[in-house]
C-alpha atoms as a PDB file:
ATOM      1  CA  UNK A   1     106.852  74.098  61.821  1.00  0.00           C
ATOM      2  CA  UNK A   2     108.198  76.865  64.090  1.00  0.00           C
ATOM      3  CA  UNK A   3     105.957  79.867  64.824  1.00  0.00           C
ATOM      4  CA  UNK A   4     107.398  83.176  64.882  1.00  0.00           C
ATOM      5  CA  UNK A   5     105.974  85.462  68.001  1.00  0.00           C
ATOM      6  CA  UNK A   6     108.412  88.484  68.988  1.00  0.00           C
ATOM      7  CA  UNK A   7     110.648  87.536  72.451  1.00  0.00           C
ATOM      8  CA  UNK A   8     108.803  90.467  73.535  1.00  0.00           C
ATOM      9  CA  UNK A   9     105.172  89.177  73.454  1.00  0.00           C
ATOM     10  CA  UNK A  10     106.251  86.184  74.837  1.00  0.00           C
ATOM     11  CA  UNK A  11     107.519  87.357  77.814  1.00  0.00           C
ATOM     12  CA  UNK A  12     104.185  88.959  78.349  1.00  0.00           C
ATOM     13  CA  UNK A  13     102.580  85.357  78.253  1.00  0.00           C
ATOM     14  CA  UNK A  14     104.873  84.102  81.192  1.00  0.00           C
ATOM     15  CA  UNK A  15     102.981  84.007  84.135  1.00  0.00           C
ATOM     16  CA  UNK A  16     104.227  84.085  87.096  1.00  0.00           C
ATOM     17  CA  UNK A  17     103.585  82.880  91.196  1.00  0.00           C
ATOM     18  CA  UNK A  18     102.006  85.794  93.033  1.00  0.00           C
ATOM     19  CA  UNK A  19     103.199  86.462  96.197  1.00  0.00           C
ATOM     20  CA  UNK A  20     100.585  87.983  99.085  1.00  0.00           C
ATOM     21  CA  UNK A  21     101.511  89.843 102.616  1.00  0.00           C
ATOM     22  CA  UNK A  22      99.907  88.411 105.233  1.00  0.00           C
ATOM     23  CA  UNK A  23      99.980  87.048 108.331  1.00  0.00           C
ATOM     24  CA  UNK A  24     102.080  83.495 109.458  1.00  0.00           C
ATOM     25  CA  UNK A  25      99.767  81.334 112.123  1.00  0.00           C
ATOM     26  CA  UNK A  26     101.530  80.160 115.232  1.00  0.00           C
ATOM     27  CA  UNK A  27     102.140  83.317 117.515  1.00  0.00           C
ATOM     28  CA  UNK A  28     100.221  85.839 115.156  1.00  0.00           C
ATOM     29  CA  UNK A  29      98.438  88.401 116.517  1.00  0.00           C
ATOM     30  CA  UNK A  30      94.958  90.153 116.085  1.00  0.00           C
ATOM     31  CA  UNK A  31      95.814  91.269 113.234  1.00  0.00           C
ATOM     32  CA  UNK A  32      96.831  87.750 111.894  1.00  0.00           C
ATOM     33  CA  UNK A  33     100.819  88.963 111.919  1.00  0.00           C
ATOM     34  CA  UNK A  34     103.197  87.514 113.807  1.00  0.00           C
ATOM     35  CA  UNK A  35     105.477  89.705 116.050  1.00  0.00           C
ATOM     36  CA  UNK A  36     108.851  90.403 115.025  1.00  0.00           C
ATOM     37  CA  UNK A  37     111.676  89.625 116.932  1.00  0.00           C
ATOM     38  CA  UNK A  38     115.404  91.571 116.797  1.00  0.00           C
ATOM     39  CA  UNK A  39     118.304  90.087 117.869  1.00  0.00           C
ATOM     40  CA  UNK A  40     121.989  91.135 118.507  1.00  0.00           C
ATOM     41  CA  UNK A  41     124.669  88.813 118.871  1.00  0.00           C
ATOM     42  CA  UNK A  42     128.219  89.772 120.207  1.00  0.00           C
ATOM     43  CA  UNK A  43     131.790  87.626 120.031  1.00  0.00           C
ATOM     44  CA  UNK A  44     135.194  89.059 120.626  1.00  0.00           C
ATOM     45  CA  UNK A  45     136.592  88.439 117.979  1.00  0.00           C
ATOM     46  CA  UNK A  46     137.188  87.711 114.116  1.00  0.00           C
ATOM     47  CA  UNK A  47     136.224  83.979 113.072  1.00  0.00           C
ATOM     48  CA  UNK A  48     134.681  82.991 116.386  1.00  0.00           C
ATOM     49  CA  UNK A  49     131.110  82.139 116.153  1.00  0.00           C
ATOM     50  CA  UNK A  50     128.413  83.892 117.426  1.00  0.00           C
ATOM     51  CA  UNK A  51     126.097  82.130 119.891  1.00  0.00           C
ATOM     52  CA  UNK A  52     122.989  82.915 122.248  1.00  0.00           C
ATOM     53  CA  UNK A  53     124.110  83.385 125.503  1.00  0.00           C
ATOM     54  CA  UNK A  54     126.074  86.164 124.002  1.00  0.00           C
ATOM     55  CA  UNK A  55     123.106  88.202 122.612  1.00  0.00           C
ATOM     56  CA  UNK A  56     119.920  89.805 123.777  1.00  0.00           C
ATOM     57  CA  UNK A  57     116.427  89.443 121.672  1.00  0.00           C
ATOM     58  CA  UNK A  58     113.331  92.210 121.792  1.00  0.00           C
ATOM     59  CA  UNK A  59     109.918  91.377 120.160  1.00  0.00           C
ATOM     60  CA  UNK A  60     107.932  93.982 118.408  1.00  0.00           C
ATOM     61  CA  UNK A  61     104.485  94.044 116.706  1.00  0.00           C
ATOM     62  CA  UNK A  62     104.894  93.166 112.955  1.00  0.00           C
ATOM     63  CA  UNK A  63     103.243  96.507 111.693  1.00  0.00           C
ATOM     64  CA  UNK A  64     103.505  99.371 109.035  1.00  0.00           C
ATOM     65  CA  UNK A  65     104.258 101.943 112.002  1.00  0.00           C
ATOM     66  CA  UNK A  66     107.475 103.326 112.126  1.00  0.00           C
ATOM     67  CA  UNK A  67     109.438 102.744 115.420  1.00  0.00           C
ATOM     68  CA  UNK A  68     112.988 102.647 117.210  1.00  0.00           C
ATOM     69  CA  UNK A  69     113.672  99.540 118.832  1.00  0.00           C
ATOM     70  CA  UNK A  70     116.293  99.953 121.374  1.00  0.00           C
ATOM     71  CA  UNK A  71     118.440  96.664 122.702  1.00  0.00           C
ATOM     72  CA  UNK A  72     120.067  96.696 125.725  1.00  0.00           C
ATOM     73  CA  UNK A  73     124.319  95.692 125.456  1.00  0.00           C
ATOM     74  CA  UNK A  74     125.990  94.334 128.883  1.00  0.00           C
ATOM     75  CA  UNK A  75     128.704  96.001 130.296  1.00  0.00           C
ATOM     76  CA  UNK A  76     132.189  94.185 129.746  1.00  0.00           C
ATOM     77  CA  UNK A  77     132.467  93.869 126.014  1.00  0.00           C
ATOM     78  CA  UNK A  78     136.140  94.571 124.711  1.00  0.00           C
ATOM     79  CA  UNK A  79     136.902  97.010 122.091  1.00  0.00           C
ATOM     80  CA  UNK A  80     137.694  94.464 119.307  1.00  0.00           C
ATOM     81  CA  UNK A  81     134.170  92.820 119.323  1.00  0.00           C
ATOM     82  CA  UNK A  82     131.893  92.161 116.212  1.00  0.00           C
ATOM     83  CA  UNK A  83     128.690  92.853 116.409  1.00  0.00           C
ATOM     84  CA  UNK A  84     125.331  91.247 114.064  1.00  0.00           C
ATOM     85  CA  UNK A  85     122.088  91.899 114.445  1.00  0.00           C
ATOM     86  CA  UNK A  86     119.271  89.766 113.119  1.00  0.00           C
ATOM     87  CA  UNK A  87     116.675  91.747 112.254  1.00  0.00           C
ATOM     88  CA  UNK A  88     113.732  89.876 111.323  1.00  0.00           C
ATOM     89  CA  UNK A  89     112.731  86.052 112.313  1.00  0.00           C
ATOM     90  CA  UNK A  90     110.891  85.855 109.265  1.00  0.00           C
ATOM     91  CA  UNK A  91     110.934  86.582 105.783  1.00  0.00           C
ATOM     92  CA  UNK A  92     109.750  90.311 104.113  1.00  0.00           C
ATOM     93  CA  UNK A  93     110.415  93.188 103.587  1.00  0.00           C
ATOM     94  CA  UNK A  94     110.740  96.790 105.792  1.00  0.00           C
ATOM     95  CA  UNK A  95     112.311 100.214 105.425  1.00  0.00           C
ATOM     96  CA  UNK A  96     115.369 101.258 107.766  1.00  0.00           C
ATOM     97  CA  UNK A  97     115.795 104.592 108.482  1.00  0.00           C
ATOM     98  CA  UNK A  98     118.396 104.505 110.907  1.00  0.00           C
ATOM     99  CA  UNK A  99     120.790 102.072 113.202  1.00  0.00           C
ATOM    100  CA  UNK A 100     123.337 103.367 115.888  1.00  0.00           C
ATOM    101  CA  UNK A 101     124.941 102.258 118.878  1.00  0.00           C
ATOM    102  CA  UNK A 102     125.111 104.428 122.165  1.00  0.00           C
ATOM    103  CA  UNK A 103     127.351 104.306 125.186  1.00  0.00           C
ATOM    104  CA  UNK A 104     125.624 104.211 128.360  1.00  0.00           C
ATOM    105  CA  UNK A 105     125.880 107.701 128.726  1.00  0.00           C
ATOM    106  CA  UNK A 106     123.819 107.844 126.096  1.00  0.00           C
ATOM    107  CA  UNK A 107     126.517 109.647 123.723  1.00  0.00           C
ATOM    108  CA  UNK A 108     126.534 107.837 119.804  1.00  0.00           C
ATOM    109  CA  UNK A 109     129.761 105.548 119.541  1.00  0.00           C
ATOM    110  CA  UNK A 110     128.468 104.731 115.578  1.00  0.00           C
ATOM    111  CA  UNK A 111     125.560 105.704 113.663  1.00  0.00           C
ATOM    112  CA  UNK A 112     124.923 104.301 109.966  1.00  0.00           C
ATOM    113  CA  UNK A 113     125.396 106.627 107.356  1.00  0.00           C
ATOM    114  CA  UNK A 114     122.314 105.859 105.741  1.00  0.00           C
ATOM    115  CA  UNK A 115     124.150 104.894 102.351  1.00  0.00           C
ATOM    116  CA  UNK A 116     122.895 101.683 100.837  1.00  0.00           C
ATOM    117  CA  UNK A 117     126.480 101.204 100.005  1.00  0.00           C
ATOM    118  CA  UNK A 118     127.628 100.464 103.216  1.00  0.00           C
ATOM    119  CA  UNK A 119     125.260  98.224 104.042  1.00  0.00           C
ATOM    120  CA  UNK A 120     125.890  96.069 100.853  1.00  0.00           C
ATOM    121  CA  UNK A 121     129.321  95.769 101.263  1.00  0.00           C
ATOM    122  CA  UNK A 122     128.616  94.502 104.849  1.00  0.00           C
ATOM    123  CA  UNK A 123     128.830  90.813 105.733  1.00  0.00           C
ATOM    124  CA  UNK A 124     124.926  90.050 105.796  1.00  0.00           C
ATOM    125  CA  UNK A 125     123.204  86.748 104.791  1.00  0.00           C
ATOM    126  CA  UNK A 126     119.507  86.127 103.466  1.00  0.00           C
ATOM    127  CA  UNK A 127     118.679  89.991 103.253  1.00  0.00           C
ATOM    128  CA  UNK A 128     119.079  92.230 100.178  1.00  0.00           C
ATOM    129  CA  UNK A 129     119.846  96.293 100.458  1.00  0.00           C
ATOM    130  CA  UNK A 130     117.566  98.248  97.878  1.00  0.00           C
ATOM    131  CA  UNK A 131     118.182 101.927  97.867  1.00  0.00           C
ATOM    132  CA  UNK A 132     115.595 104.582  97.630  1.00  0.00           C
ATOM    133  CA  UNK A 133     116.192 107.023  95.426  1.00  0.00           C
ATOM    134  CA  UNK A 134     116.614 110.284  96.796  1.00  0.00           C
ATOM    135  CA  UNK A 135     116.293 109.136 100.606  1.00  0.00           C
ATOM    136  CA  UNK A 136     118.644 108.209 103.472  1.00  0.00           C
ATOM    137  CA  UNK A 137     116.156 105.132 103.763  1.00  0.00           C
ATOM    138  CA  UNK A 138     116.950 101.704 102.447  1.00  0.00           C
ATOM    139  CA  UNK A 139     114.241  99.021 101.533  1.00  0.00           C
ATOM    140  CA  UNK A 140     115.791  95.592 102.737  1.00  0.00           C
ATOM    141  CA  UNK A 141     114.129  92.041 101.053  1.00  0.00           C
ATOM    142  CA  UNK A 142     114.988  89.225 104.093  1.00  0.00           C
ATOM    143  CA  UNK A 143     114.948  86.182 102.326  1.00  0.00           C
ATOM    144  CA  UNK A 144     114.520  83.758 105.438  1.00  0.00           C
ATOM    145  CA  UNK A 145     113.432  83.485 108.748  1.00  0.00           C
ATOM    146  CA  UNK A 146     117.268  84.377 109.985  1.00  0.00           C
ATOM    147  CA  UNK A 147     118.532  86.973 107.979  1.00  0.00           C
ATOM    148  CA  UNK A 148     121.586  88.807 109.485  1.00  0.00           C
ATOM    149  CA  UNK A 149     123.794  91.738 109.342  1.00  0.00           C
ATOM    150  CA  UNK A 150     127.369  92.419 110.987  1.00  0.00           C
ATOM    151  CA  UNK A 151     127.439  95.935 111.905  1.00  0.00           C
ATOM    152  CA  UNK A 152     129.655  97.621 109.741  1.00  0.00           C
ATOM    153  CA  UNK A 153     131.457  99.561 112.870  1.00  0.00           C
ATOM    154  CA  UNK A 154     135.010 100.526 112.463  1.00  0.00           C
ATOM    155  CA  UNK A 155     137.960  99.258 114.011  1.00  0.00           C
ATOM    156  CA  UNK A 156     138.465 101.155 117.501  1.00  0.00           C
ATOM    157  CA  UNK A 157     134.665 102.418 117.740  1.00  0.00           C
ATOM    158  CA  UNK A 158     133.611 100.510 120.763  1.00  0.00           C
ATOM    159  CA  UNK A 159     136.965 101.500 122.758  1.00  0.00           C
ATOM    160  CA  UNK A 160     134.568 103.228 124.856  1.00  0.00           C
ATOM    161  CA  UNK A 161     131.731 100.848 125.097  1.00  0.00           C
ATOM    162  CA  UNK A 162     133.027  98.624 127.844  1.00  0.00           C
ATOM    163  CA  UNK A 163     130.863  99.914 130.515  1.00  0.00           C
ATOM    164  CA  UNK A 164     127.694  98.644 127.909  1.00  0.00           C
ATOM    165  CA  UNK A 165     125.134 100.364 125.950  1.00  0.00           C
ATOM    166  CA  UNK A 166     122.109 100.514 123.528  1.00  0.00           C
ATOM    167  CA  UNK A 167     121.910  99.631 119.932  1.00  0.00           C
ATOM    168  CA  UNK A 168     118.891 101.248 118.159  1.00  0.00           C
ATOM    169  CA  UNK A 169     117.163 100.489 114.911  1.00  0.00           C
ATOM    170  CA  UNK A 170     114.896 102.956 113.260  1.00  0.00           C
ATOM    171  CA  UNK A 171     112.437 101.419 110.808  1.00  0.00           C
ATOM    172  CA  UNK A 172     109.201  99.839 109.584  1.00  0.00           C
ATOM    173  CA  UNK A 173     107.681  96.639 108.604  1.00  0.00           C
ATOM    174  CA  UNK A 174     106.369  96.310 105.469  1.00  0.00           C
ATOM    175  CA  UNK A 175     104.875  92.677 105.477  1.00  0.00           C
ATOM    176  CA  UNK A 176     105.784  89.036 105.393  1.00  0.00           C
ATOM    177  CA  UNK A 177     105.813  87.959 101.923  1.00  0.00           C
ATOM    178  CA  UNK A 178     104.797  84.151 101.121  1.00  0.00           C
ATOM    179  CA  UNK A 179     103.407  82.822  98.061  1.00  0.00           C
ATOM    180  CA  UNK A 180     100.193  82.943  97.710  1.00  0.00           C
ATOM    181  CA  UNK A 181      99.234  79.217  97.280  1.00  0.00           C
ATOM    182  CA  UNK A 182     100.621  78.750 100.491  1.00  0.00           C
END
């Protein structure tokens, strides 16, 4: 015999795995988090592959405070480079407020717009854009430990950026989500 219970009250039944923030072991700090660690890659052009020599990494405490994190670029990059930034080495989730890059005399070459939108169209892997209503922030979900982002910078932006700059990232860590059985 088939029982009859509404879709409804069934989906109330489902239970599901609960996830937890908190801290990951190896590395982890006092407070049991691990730091974070930023990277940005560089390559000169379209369809060549991005590789460590060509980037420059900053660590950062894995905490609710908001910050700017500010990454050095070399001097000598060409006008038609790409440019990624990996901004998380594990999986979670954090608020961005702001990203922009800045010549070395300290003028802004590109600055996000602070539309969701842009950022979702970008070429990004293992990290979803959330928008917040009403806000210039976005809440972004990295699914891994190597979630990445190429800069959404226009064509001609970094004609003036061969003498090297900063890239800055304005934002907050929320926490590092793993399942709770873990």
């Amino acid at each position: 015999a088939v029982k009859r219970i509404p879709i409804e009250q069934e989906v109330l039944n489902v239970s599901l795995p609960s996830l937890e923030f908190r801290g990951q072991g190896h590395g982890a700090d006092l407070s049991g988090r691990r730091p974070l660690e930023l990277q940005l890659f560089w390559t000169g052009s379209l369809g060549l592959s991005f590789s460590e020599p060509d980037s420059c990494r900053v660590c950062t405490p894995a905490s609710s405070l908001r910050r700017t994190v500010s990454i050095k670029i070399p001097a000598g990059l060409s006008k038609d480079e790409q440019l990624r930034i990996d901004l998380s080495n594990q999986p979670g989730l954090a608020r961005l407020f702001g990203m922009r890059l800045l010549g070395a005399d300290g003028n802004t070459i590109w600055e996000w717009d602070g539309a969701s939108s842009s950022l979702r169209t970008a070429v990004r892997y293992d990290m979803e854009i959330l928008a917040v209503p009403d806000s210039t922030e976005v809440m972004v979900h990295f699914q891994s430990n190597d979630p990445m982002l190429i800069l959404p910078v226009s064509a001609g932006a970094l004609e003036s950026f061969d003498l090297g700059g900063v890239f800055e990232v304005d934002f907050s860590w929320i926490g590092t989500l793993v399942p709770a059985d873990w």
